[in-house]
Protein backbone atom coordinates (compact mmCIF):
# COMPACT_ATOMS: atom_id res chain seq x y z
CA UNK A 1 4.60 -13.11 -15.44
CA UNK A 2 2.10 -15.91 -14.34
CA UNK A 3 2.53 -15.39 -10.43
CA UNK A 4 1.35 -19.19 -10.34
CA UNK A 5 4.52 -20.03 -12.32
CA UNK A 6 6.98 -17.74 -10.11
CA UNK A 7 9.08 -18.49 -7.44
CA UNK A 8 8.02 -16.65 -3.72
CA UNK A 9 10.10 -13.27 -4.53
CA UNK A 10 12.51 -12.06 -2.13
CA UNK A 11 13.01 -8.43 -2.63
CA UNK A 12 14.33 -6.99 0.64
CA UNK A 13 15.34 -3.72 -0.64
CA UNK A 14 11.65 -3.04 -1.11
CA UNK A 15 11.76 -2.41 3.27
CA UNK A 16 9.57 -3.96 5.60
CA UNK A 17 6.35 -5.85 4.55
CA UNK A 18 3.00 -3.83 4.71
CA UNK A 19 -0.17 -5.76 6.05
CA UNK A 20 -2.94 -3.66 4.15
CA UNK A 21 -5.47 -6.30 4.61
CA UNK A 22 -7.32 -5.28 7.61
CA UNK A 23 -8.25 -1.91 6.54
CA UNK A 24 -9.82 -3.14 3.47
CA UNK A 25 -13.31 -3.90 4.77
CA UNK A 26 -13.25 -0.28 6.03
CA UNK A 27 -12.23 1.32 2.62
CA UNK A 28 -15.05 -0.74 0.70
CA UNK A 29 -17.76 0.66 3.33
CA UNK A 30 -16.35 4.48 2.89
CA UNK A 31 -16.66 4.09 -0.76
CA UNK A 32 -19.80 2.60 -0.83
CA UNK A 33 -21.18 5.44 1.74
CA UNK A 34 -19.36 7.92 -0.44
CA UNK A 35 -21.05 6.64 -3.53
CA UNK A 36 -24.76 6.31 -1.86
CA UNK A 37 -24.47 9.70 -0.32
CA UNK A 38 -23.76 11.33 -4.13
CA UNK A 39 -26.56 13.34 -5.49
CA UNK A 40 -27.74 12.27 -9.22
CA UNK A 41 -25.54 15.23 -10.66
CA UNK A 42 -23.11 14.36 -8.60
CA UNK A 43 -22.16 11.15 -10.85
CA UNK A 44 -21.81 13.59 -14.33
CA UNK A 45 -18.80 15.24 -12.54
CA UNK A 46 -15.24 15.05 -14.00
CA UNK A 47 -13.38 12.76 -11.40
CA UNK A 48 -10.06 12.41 -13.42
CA UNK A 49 -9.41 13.62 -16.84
CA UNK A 50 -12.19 12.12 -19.03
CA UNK A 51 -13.65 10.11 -16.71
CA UNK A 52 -16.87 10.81 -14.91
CA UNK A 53 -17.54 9.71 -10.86
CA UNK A 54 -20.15 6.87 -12.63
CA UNK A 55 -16.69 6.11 -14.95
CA UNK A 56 -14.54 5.71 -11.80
CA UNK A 57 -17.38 3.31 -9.82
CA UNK A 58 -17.56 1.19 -13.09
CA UNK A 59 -13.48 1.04 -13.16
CA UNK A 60 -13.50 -0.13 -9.71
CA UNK A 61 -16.01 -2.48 -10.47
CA UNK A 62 -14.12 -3.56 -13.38
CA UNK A 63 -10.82 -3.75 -10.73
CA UNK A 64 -12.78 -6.74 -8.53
CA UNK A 65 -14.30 -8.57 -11.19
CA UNK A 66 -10.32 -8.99 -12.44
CA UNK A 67 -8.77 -9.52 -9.23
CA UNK A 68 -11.41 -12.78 -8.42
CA UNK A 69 -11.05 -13.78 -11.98
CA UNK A 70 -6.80 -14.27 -11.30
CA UNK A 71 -6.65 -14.42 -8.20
CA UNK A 72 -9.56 -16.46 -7.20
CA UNK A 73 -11.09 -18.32 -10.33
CA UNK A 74 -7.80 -18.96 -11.98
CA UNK A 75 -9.92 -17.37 -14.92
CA UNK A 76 -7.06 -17.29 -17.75
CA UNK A 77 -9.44 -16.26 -20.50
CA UNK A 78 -8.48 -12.07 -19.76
CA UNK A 79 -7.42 -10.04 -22.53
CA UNK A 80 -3.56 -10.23 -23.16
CA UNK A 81 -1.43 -6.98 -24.75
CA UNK A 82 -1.03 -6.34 -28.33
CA UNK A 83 1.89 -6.93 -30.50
CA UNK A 84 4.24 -4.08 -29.73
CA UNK A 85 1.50 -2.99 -26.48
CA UNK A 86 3.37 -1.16 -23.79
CA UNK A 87 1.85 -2.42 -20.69
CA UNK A 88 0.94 1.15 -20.04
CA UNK A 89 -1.03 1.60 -23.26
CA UNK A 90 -2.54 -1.88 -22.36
CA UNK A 91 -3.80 -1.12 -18.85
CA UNK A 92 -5.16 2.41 -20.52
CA UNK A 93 -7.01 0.52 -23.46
CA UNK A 94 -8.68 -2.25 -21.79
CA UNK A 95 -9.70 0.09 -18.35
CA UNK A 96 -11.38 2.22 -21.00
CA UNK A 97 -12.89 -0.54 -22.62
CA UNK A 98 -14.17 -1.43 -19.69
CA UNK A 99 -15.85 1.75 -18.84
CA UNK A 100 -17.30 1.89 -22.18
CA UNK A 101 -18.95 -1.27 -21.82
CA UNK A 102 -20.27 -0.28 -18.63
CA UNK A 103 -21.59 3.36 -20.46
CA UNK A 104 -25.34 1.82 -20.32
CA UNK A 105 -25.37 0.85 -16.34
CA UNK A 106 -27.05 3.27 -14.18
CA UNK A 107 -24.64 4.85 -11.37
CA UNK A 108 -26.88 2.67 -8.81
CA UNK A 109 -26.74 -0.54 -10.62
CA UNK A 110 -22.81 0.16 -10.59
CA UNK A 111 -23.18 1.03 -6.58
CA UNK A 112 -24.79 -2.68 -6.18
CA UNK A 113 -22.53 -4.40 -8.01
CA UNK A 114 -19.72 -2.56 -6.29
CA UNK A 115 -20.97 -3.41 -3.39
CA UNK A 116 -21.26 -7.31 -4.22
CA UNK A 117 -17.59 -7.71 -6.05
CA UNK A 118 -16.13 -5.51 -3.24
CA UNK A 119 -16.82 -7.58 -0.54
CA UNK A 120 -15.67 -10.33 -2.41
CA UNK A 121 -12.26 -8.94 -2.57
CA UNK A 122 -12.13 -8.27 1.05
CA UNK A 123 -12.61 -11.36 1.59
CA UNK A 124 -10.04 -12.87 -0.97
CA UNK A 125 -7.22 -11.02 0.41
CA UNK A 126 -8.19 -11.39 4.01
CA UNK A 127 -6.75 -15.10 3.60
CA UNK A 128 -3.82 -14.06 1.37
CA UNK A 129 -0.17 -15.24 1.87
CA UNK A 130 1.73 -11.56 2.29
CA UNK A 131 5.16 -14.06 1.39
CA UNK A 132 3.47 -15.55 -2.02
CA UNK A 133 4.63 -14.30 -5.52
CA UNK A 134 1.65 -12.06 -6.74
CA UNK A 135 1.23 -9.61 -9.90
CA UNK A 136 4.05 -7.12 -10.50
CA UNK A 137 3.99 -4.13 -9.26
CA UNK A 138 5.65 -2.09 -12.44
CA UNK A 139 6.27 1.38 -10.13
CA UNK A 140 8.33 -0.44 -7.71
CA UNK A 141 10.34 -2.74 -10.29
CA UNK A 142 8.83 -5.74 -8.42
CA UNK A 143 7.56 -8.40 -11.04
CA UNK A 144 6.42 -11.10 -9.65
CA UNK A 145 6.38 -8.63 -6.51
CA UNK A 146 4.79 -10.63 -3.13
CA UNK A 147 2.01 -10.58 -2.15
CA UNK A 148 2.14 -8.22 0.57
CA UNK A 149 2.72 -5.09 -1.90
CA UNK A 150 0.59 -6.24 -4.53
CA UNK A 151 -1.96 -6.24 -1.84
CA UNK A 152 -0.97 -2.56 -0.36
CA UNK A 153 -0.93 -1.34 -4.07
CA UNK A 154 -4.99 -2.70 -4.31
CA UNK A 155 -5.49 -0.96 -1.66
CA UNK A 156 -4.01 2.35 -2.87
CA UNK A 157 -6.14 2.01 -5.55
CA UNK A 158 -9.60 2.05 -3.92
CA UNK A 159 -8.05 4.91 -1.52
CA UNK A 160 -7.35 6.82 -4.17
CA UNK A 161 -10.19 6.67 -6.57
CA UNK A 162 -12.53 7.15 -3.71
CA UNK A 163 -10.39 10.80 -2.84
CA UNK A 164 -11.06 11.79 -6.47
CA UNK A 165 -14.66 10.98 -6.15
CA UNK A 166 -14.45 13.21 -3.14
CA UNK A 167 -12.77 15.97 -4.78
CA UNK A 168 -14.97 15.45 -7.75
CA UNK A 169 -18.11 16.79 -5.51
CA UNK A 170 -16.31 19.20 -3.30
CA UNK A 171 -15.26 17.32 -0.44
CA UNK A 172 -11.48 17.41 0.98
CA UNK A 173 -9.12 14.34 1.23
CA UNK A 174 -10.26 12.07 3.34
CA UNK A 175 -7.38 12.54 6.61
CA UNK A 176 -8.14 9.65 8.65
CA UNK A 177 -4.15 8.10 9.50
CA UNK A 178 -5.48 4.59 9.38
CA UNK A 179 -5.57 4.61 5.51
CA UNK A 180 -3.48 7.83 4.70
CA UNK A 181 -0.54 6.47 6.79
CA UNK A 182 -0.62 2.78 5.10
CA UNK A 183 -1.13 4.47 1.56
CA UNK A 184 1.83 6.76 2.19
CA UNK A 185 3.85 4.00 3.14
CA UNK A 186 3.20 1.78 0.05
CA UNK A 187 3.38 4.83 -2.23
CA UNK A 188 7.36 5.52 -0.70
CA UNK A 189 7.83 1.78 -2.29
CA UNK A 190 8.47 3.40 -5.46
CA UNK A 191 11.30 5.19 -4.23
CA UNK A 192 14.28 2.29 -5.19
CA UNK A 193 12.68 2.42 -8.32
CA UNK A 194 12.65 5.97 -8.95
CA UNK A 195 16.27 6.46 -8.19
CA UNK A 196 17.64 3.39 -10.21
CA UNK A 197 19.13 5.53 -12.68
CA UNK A 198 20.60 7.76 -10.17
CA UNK A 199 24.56 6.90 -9.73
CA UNK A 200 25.91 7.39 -6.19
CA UNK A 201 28.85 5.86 -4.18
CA UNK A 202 27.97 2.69 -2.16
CA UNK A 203 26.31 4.10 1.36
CA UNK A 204 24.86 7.03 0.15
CA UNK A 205 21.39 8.01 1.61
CA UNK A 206 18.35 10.00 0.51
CA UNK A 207 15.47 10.43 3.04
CA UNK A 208 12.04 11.42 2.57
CA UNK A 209 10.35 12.76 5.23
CA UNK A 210 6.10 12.96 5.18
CA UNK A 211 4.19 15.70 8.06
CA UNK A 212 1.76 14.57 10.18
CA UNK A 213 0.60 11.69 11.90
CA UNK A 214 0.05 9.87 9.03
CA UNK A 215 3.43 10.53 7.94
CA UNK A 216 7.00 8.95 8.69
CA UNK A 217 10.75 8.49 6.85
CA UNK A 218 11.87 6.40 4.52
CA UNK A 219 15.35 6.21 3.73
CA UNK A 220 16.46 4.76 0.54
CA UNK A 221 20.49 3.73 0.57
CA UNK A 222 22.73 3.07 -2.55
CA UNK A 223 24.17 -0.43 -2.31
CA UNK A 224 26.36 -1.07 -5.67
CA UNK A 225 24.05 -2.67 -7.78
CA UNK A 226 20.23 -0.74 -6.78
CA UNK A 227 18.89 1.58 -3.90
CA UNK A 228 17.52 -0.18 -1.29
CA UNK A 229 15.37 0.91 2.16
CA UNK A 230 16.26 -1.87 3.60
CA UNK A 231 18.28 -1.06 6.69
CA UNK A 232 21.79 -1.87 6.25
CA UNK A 233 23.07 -4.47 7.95
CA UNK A 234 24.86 -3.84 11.67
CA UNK A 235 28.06 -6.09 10.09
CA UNK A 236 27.86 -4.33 6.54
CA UNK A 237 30.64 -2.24 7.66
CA UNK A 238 32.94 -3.73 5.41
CA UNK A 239 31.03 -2.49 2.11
CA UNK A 240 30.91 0.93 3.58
CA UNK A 241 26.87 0.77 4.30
CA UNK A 242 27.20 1.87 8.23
CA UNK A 243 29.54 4.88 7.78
CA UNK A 244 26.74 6.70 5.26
CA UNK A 245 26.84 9.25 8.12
CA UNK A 246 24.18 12.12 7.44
CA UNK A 247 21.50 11.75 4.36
CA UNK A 248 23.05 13.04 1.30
CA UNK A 249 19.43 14.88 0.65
CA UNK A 250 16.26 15.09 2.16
CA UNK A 251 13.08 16.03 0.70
CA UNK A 252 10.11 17.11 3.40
CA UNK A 253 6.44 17.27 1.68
CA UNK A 254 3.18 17.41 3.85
CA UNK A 255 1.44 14.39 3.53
CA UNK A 256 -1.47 15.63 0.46
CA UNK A 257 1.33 16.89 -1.13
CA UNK A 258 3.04 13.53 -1.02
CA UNK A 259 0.04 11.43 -2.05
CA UNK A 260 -1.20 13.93 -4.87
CA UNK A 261 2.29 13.97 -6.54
CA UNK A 262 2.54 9.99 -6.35
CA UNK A 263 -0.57 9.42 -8.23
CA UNK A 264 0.14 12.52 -10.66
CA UNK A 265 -2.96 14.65 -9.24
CA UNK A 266 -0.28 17.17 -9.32
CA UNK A 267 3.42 17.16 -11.26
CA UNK A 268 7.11 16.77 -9.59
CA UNK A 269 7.78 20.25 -10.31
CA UNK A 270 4.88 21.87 -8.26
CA UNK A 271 5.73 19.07 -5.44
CA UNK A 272 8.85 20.27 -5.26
CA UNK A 273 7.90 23.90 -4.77
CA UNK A 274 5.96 23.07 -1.68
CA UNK A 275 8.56 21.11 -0.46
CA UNK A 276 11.50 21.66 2.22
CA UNK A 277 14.57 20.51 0.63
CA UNK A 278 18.61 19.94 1.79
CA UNK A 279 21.17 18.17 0.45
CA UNK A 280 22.45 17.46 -3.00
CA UNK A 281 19.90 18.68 -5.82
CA UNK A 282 20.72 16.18 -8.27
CA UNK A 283 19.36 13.76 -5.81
CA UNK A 284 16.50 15.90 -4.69
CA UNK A 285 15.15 15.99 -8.46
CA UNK A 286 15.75 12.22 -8.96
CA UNK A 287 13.42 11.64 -5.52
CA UNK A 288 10.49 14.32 -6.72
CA UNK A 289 10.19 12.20 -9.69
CA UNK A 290 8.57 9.44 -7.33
CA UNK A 291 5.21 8.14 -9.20
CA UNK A 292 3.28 5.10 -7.23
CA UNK A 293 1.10 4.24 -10.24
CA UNK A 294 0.87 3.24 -13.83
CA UNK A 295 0.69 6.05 -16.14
């Protein structure tokens, strides 16, 4: 959907907006450090499954250079899916397109550029309207979602990609709260989503609970017609919202657990064996299923 064309979205069950844009100048300067610091073998390493660290940079690349042309430019000239083109297969084909078009820039050309189209971004969604209709956001069932999660999900991005270049050459996860805690808190978006096909009397609740200080709950309700983490309303008595009581199941995961298994780095069923679970297990399995990205 053309965001241009939509009206604002107003999506409350998708919880309490998420202001992402400060910590984007931040990210873009720890991924640009990350990359400069690489040695030259360093950019033949496997980052994610047939991709290459030099791969990932050129994705990102790729990432900015589309986010100015829609967002800025009002470029409409993009490539466009393919009769019968599931918009998974079509993010897949033209990201590796991209990346093979790239194949012939060296990893330091990519770095500059990166470091060019980056800042450009930073600076597009430092002025953004969190409230405006924006891209979709297909994991959370938001399309047109607003602005202010299609802005946290850009941001996920970067985080992420710049954890697999780390893990690519070695390094651990990168723990710092400031960025863990907002990524966490974008990924648990998903969650509504996730359980959409889960049936459960009006009131019901499912928490998930994160470790650490970069952690927190996030309590998704069933309201009827979706699942919502929205609070429910102090008057909302009447459709049996405020007498939930006690979750109906809880699912505890420390916070690389949490982030790993909503970008796939590792699968629901080896989440859920490092996790601390109560409740009802139909409902626990629906919530491991949780998946924050296109795949």
């Amino acid at each position: 959907m053309d965001p241009q064309l939509a009206p604002d979205p107003v999506l409350p069950w998708l919880g309490t907006p998420i202001d992402a844009r400060p910590l984007f100048a931040a990210e873009h300067a720890a991924l640009l450090a990350t990359l400069r610091a690489l040695e030259p073998a360093d950019w033949h390493r496997e980052a994610v499954p047939g991709w290459t660290v030099r791969d990932l940079a050129a994705h990102l690349v790729g990432d900015c250079y589309g986010r100015l042309a829609r967002d800025r430019d009002r470029h409409e000239l993009g490539p466009r899916p393919g009769p019968g083109e599931t918009l998974e297969a079509f993010i897949h084909r033209i990201n590796q397109e991209w990346v093979d078009a790239w194949a012939r820039v060296s990893p330091a050309a990519v770095t500059d550029t990166l470091e060019l189209v980056g800042a450009q971004v930073t600076r597009l969604f430092a002025t953004a309207d969190l409230d405006a209709a924006s891209l979709g956001v297909s994991w959370a069932g938001a399309d047109p979602a607003p602005m202010w999660l299609d802005c946290a999900r850009e941001f996920t991005e970067f985080w992420t990609h710049r954890q697999q270049v780390r893990h690519a050459v070695g390094q651990d996860s990168d723990p710092d709260p400031r960025f863990l805690g907002v990524v966490l808190d974008t990924f648990m978006r998903a969650l509504p989503h996730t359980l959409r096909h889960t049936d459960a009397p009006v009131g019901t609740r499912v928490q998930v609970r994160v470790d650490g200080p970069s952690g927190g709950t996030w309590t998704a309700t069933a309201t009827g017609d979706r699942w919502s983490l929205a609070l429910p309303d102090a008057d909302s008595s009447d459709a049996g919202l405020s007498d939930a009581g006690l979750s109906a199941a809880v699912v505890e995961l420390d916070a690389e657990t949490a982030w790993r298994l909503c970008t796939r780095g590792i699968s629901p069923a080896a989440a859920l064996a490092r996790a601390r679970t109560s409740g009802d297990r139909r409902l626990v399995e629906a919530v491991i299923q949780i998946v924050s990205v296109v795949h």
